[in-house]
N, C-alpha and C. Protein backbone atom coordinates (compact mmCIF):
# COMPACT_ATOMS: atom_id res chain seq x y z
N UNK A 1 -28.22 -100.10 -108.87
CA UNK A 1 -27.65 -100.89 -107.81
C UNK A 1 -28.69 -101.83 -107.20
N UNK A 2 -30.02 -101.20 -107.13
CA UNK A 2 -31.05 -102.50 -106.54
C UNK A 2 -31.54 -103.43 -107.07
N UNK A 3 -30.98 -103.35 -108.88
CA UNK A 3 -31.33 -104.70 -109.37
C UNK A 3 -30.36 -105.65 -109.05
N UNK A 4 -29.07 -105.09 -108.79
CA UNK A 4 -28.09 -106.39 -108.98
C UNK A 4 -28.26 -107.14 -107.68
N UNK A 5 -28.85 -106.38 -106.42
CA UNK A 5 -28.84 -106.59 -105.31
C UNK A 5 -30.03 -107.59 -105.69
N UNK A 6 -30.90 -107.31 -105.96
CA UNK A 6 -32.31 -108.24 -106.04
C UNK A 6 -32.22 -109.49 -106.72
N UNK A 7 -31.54 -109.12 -108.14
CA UNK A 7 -30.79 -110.23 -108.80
C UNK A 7 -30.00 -111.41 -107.70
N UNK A 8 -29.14 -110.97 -107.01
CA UNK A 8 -28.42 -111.47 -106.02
C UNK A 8 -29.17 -112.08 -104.91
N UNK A 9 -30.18 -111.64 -104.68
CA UNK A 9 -30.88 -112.43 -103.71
C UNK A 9 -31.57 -113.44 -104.57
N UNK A 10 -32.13 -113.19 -105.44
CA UNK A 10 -32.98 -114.45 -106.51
C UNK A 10 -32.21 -115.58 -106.60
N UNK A 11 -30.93 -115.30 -107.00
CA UNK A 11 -30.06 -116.61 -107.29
C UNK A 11 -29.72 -117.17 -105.95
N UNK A 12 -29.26 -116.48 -105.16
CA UNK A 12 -29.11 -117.58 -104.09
C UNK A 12 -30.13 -118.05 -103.06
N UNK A 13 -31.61 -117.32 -103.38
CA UNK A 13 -32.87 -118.55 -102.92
C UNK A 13 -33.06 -119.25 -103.81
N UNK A 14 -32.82 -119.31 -104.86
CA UNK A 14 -33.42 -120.41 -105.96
C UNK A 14 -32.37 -121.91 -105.75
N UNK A 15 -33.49 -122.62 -106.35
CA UNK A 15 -32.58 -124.24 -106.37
C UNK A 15 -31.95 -124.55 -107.77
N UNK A 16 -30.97 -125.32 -107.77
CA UNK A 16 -30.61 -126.16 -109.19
C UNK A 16 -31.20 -126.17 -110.23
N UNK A 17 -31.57 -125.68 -111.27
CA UNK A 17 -32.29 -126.12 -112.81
C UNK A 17 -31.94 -128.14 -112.85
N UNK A 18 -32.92 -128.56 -112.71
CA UNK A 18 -33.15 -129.78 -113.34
C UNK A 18 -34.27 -130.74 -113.67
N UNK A 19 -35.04 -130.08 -114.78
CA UNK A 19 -36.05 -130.68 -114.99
C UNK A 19 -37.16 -130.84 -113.80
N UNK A 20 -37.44 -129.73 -113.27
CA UNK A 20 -38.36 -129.75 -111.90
C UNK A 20 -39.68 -129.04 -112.28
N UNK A 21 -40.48 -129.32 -111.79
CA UNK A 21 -41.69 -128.43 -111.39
C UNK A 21 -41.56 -126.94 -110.74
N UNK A 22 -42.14 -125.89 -111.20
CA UNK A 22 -41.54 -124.73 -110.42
C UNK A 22 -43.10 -124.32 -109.82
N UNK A 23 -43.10 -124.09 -109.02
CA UNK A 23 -44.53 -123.26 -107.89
C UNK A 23 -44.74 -121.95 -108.12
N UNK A 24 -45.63 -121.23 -108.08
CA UNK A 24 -46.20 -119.83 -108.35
C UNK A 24 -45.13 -119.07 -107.36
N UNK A 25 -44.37 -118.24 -107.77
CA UNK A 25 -43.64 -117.39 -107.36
C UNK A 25 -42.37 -118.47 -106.24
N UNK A 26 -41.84 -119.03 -106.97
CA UNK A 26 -40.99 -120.28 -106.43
C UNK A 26 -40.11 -119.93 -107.13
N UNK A 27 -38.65 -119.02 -107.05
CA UNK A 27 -37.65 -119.17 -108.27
C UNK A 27 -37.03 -120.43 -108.35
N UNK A 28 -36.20 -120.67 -109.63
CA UNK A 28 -34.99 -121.94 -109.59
C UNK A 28 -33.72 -121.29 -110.18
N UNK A 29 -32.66 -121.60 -109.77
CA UNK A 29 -31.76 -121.07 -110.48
C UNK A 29 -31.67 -121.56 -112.17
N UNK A 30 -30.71 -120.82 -113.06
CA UNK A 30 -30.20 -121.64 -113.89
C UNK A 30 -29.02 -121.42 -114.69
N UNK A 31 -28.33 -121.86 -114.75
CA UNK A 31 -26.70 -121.81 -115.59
C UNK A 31 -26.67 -122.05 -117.03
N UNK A 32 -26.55 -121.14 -117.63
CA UNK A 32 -26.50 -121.25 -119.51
C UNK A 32 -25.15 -121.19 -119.70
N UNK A 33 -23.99 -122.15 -119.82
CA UNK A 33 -23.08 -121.47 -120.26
C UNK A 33 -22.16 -120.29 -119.87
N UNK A 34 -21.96 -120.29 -118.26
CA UNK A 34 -21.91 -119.19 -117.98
C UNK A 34 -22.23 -117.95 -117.71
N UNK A 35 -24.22 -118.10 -117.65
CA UNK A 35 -24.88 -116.93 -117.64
C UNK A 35 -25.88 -117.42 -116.49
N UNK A 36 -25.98 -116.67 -115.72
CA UNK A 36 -26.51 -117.40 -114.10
C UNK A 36 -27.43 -116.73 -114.57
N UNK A 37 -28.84 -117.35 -113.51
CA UNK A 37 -29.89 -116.60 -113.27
C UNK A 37 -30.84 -117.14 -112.86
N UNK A 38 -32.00 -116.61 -113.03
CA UNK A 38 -33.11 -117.77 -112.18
C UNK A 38 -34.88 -117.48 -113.31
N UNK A 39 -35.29 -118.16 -113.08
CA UNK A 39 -36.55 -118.67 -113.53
C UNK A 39 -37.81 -118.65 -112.51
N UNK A 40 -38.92 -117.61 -112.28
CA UNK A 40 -40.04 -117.78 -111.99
C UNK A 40 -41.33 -117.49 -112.46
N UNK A 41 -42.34 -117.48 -111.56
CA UNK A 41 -43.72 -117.29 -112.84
C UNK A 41 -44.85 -116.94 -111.95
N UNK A 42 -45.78 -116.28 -112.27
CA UNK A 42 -46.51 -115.96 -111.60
C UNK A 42 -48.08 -115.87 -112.67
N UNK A 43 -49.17 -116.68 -111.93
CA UNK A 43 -50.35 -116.97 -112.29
C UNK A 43 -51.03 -115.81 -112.62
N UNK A 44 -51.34 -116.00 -113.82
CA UNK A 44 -52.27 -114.38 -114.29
C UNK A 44 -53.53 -114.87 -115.01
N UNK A 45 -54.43 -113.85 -115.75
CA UNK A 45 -55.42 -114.40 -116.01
C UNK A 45 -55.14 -114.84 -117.08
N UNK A 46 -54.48 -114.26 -118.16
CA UNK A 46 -54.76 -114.92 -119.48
C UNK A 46 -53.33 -116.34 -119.45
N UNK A 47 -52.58 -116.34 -117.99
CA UNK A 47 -51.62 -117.66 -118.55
C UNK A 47 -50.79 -117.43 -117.44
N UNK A 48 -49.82 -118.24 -117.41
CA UNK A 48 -48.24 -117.99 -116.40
C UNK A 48 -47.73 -117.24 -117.03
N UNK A 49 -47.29 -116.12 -116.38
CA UNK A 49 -45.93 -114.75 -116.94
C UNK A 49 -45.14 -115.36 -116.14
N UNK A 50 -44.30 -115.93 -117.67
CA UNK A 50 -42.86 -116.56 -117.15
C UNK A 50 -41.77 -115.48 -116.99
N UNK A 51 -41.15 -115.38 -116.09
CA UNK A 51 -40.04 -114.24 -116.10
C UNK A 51 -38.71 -114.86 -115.84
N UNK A 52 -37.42 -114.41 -116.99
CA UNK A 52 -35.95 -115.43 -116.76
C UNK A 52 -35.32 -113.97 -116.85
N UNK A 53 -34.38 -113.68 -115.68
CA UNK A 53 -33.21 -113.10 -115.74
C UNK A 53 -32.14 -113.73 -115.55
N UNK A 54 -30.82 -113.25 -116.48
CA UNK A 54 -29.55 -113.48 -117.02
C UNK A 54 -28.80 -112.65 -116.72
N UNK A 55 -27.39 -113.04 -116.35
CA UNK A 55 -26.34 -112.30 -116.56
C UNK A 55 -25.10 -113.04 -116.78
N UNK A 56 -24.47 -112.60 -117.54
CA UNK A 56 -22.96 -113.51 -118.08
C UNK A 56 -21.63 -113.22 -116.61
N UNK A 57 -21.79 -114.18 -115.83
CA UNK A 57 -21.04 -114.16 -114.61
C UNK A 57 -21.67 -113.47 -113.25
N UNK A 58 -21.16 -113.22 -112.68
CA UNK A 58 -21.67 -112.15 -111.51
C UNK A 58 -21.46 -111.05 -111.73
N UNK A 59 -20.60 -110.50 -112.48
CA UNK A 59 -20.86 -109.06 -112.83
C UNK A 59 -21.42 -108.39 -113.69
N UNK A 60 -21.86 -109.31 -114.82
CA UNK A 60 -22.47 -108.84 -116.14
C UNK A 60 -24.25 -108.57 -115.84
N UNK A 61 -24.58 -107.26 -116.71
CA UNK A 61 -25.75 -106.71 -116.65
C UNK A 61 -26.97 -107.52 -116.84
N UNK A 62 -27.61 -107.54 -116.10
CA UNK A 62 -28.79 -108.68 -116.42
C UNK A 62 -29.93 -108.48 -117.25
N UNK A 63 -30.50 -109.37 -117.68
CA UNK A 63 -31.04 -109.01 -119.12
C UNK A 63 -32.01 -110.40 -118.51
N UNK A 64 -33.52 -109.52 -119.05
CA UNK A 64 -34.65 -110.18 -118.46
C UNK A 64 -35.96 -110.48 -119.76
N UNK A 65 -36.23 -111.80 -119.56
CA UNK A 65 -36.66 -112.45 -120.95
C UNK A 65 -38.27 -112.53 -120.21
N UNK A 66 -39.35 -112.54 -120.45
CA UNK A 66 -40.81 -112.19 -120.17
C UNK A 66 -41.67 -113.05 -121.04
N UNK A 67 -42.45 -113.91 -120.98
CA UNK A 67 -43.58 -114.65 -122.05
C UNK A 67 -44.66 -114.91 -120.83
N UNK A 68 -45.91 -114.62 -121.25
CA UNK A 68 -47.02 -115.86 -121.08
C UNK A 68 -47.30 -117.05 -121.99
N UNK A 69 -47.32 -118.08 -120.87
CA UNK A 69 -47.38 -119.22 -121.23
C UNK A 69 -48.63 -119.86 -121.17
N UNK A 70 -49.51 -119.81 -122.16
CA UNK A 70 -50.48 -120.65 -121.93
C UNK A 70 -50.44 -122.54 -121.67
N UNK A 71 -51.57 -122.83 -121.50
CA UNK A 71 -51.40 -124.62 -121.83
C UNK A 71 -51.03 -124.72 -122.89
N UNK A 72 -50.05 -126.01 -122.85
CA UNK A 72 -49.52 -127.10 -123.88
C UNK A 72 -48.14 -125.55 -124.25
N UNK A 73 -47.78 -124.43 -124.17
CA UNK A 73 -47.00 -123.74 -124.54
C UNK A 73 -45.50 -123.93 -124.13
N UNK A 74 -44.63 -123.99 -124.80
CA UNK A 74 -43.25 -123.87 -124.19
C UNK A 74 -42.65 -122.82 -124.85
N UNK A 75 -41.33 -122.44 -124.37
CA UNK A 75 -40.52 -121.46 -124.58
C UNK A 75 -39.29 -121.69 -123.98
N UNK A 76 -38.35 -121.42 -124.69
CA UNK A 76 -37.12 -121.73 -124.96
C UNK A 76 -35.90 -121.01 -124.49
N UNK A 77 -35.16 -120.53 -123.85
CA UNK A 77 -33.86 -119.75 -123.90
C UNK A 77 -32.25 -120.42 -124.03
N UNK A 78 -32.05 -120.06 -124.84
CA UNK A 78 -30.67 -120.46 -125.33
C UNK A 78 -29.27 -119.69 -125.43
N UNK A 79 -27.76 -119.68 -125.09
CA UNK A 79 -26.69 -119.26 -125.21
C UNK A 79 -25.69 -120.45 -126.38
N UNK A 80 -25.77 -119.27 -127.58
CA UNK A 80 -25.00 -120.04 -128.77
C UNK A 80 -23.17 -120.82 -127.96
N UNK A 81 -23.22 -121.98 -128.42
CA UNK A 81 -21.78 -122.25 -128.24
C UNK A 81 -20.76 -122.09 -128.83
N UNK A 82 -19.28 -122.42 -128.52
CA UNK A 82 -18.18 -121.69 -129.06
C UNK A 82 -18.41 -123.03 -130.43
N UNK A 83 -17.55 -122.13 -131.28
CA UNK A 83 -17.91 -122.68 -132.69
C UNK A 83 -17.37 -124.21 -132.94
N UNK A 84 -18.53 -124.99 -133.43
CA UNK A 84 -18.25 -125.97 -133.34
C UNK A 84 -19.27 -127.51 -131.87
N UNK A 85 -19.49 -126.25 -131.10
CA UNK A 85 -20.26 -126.46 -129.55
C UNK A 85 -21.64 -126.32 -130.54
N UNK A 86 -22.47 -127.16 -129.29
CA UNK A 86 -24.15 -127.29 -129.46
C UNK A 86 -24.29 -125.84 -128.41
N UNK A 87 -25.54 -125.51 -128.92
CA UNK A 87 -25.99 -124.39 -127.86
C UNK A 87 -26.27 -124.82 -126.59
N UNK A 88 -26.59 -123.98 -125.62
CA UNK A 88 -26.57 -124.45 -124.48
C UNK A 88 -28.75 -123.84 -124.29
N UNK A 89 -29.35 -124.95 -124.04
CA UNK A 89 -30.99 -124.17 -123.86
C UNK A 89 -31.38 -124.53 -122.73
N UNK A 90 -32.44 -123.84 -122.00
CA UNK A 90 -33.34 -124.28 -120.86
C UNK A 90 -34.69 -124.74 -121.77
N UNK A 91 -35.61 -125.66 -121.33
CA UNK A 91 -36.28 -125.17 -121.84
C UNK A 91 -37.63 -125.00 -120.68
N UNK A 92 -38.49 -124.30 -120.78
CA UNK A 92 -39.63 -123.97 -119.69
C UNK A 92 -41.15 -124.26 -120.41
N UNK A 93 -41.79 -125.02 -120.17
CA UNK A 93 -43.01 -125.43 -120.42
C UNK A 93 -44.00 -125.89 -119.63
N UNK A 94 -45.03 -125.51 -119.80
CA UNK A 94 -46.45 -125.26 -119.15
C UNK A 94 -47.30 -126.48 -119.56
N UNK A 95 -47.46 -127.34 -118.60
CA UNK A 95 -48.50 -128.88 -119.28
C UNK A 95 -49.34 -129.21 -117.96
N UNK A 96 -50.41 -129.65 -118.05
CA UNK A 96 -51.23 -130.12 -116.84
C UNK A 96 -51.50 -128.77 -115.70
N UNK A 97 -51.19 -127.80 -116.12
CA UNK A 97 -51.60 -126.69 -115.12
C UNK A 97 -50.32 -126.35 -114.28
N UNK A 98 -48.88 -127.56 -114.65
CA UNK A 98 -47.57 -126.74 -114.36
C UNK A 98 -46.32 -126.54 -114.97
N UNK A 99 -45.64 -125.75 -114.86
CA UNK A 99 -44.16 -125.15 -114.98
C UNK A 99 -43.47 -126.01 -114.41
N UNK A 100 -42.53 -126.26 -115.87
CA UNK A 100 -41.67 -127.49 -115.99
C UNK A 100 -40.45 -126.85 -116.55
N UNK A 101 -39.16 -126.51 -115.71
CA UNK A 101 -37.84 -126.14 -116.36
C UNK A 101 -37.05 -127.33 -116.44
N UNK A 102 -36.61 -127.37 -117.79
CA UNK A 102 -35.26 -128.34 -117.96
C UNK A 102 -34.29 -128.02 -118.93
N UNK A 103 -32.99 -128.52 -118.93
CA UNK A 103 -31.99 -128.33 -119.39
C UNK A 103 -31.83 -129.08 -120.94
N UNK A 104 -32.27 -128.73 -121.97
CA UNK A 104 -32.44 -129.47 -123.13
C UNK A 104 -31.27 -129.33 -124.42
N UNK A 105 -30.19 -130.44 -123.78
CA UNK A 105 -28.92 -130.42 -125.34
C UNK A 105 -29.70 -130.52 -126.71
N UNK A 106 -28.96 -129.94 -127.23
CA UNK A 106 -29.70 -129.92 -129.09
C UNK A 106 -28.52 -130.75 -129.76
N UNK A 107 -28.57 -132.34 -129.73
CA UNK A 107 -27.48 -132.96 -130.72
C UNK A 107 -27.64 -132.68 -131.85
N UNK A 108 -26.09 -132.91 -132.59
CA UNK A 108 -26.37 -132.41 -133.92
C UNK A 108 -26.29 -131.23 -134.29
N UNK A 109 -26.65 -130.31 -133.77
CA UNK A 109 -26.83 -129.24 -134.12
C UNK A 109 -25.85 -128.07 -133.92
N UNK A 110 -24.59 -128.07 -134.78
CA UNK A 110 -23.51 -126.99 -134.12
C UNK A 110 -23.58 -125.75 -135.38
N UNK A 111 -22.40 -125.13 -134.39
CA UNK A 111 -22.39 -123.50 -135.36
C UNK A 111 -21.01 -124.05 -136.39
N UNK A 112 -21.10 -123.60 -137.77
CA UNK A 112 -20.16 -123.59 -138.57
C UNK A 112 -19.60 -122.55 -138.89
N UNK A 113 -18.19 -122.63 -139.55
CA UNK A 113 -17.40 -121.70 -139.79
C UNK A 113 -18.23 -121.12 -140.66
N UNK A 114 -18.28 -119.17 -140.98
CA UNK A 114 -19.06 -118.77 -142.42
C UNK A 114 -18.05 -119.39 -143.49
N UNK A 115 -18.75 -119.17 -144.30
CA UNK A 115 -18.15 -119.28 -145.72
C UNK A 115 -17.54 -118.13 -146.15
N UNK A 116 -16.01 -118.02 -147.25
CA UNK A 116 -15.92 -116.80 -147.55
C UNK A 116 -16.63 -116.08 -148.27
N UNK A 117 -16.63 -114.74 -148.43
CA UNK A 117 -17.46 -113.85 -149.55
C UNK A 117 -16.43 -114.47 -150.79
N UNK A 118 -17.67 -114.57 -151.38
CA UNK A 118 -17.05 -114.43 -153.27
C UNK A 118 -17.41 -113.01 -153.77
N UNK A 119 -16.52 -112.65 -154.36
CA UNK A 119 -16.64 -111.56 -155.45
C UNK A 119 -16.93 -111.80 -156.88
């Protein structure tokens, strides 16, 4: 119960995902497709420990994604789209000494029907 609560407070101090600068322990929100959550980071020695928690709506279990980011490093989180849809990505990258979240479409790039099995 005290994550969802904590979860719940993260998202509604955080701001908009849009291509912003984020500050040492500064969350931002962000929307994948229907999967809320927020984005912060905190200065360590060997890099920024980026930390993104997710959850698919307000009630779905949140699920928490973790990297250090050194310089020039980025990292990516993505929710596949309905078939035929581009995925939906954030992307979060570390340049000049800051944390940079933005919302990055992948044209071109959709999911296809499988193919059938041959026998």
């Amino acid at each position: 119960m005290y994550r969802y609560i904590a979860f719940a407070a993260l998202c509604m101090a955080a701001m908009p995902a849009h291509a912003d600068e984020l500050g040492a322990m500064k969350a931002e929100s962000i929307d994948l497709a229907g999967f809320l959550g927020v984005v912060y980071y905190t200065p360590q020695e060997d890099g920024y420990r980026v930390v993104t928690t997710l959850a698919q709506g307000e009630a779905g279990l949140p699920v928490r994604f973790v990297a250090t980011l050194t310089e020039n490093q980025i990292v990516a989180v993505s929710v596949p789209g309905k078939l035929g849809e581009s995925d939906q990505i954030i992307k979060i990258s570390r340049v000049g000494g800051k944390l940079v979240v933005s919302p990055q479409p992948i044209d071109g790039i959709v999911v296809s029907s499988p193919k059938p099995a041959v026998d």
